[in-house]
C-alpha atoms as a PDB file:
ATOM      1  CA  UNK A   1       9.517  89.398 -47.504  1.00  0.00           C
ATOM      2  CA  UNK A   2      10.642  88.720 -44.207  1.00  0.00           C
ATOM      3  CA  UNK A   3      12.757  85.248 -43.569  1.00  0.00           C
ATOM      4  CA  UNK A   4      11.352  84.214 -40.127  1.00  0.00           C
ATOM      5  CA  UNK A   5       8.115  83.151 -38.699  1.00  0.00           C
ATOM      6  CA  UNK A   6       5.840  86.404 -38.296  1.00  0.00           C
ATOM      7  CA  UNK A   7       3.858  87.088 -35.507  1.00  0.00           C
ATOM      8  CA  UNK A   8       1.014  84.527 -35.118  1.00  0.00           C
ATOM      9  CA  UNK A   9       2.059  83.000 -38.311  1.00  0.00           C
ATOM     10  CA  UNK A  10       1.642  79.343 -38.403  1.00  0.00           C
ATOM     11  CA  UNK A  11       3.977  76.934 -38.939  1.00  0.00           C
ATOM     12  CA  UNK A  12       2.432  75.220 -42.209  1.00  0.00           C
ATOM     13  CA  UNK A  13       1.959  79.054 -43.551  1.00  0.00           C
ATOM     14  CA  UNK A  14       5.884  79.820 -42.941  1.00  0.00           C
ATOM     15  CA  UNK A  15       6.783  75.933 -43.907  1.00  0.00           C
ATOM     16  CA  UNK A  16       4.909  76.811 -47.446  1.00  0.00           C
ATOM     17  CA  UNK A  17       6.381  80.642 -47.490  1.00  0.00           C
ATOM     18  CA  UNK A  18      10.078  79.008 -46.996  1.00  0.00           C
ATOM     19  CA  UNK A  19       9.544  76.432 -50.113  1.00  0.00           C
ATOM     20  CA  UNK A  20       8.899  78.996 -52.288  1.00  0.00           C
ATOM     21  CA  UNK A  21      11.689  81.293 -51.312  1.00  0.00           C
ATOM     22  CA  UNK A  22      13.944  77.709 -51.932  1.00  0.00           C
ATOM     23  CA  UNK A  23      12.519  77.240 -55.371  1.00  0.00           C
ATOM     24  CA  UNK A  24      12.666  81.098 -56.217  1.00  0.00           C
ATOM     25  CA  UNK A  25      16.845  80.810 -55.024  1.00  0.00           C
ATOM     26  CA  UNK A  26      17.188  77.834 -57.390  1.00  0.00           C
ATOM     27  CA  UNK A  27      15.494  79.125 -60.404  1.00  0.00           C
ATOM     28  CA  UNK A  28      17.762  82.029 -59.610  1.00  0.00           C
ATOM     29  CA  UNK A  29      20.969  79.567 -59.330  1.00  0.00           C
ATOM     30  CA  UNK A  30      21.233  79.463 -55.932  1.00  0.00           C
ATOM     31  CA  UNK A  31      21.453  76.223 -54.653  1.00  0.00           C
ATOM     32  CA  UNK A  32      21.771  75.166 -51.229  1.00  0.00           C
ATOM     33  CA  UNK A  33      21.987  71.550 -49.950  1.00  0.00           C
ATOM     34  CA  UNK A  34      19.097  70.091 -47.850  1.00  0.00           C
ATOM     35  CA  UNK A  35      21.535  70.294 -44.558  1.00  0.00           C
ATOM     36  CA  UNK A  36      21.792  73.907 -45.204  1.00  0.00           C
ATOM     37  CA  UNK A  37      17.938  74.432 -46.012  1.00  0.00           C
ATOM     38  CA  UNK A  38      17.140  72.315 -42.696  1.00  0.00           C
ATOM     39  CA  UNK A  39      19.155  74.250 -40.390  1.00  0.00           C
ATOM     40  CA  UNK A  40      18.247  77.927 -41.782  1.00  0.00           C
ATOM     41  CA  UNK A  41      14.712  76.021 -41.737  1.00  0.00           C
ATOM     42  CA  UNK A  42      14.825  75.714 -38.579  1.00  0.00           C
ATOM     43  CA  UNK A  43      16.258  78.293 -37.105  1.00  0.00           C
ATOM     44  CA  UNK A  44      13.874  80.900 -38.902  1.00  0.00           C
ATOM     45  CA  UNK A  45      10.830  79.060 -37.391  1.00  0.00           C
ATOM     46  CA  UNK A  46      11.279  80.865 -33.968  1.00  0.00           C
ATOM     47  CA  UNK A  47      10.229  77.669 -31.525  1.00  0.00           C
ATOM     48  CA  UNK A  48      10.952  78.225 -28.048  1.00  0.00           C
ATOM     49  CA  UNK A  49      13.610  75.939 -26.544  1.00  0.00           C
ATOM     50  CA  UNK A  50      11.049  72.634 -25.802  1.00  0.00           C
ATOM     51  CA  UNK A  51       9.511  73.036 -29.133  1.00  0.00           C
ATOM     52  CA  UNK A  52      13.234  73.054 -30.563  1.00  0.00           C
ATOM     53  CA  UNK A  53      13.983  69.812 -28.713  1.00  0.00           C
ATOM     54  CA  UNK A  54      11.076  68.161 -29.940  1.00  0.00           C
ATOM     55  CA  UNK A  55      11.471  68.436 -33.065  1.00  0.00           C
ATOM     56  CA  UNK A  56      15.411  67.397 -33.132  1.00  0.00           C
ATOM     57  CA  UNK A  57      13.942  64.581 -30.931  1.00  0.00           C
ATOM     58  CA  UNK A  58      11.489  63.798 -33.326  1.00  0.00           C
ATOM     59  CA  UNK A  59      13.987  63.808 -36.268  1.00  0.00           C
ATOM     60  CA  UNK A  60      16.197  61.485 -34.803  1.00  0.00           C
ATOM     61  CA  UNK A  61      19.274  61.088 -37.432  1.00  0.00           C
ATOM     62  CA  UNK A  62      17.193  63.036 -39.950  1.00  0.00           C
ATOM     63  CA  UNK A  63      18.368  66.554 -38.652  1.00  0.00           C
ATOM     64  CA  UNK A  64      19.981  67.527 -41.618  1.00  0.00           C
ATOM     65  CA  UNK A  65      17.140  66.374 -43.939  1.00  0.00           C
ATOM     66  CA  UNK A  66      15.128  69.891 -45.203  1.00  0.00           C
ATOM     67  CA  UNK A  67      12.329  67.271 -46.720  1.00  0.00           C
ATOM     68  CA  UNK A  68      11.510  64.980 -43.022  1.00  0.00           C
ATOM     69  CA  UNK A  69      12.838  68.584 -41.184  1.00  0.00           C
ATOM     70  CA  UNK A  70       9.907  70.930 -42.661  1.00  0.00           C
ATOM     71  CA  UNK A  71       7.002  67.719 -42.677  1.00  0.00           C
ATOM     72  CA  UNK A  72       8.007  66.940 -38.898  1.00  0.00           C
ATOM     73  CA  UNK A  73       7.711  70.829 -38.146  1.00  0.00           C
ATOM     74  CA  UNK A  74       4.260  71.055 -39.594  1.00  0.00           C
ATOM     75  CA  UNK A  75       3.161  67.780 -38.218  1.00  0.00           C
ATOM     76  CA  UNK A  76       4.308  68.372 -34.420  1.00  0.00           C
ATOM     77  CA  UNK A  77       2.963  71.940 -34.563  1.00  0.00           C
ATOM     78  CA  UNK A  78      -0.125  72.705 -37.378  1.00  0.00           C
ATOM     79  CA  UNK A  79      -1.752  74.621 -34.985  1.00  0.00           C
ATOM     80  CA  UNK A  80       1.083  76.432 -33.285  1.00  0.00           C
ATOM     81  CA  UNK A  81       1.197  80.049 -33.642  1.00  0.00           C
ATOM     82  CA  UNK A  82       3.305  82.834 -32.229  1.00  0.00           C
ATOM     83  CA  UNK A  83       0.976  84.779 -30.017  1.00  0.00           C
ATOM     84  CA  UNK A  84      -0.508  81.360 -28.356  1.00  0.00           C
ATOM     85  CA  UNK A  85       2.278  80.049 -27.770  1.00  0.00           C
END
């Protein structure tokens, strides 16, 4: 399994792929704070530069929350998808 957005993936699809990979780590032992699960969040979602800004916009002083981080992501861009832009 791949850890970035796929081609024409959507964002709730890879937002719901990336939970499951966090709760497979921690029933493995692996645990990673939700500062470290925001940022590898968000840089796996591959937004271009203005999509990047408005979601750090968007999260204000929540940046390093994983929880407001992947909701915001999904919100701002449900029907976002690689190919379309």
């Amino acid at each position: 399994m791949a850890l970035k957005r796929g081609p024409s993936e959507s964002i709730p699809n890879f937002a719901m792929r990336f939970r499951t990979l966090v709760g497979e780590m921690k029933s493995e032992g692996v645990n990673a704070d939700h500062s470290e699960q925001a940022w590898f969040f968000k840089q796996k979602l591959q937004l271009s530069e203005i999509q990047k800004q408005m979601l750090e916009t968007t999260l204000g002083s929540d940046t390093d929350n994983y929880g407001i981080c992947g909701r915001e992501a999904v919100r701002l861009f449900k029907r976002v998808h690689m190919a379309g832009g």
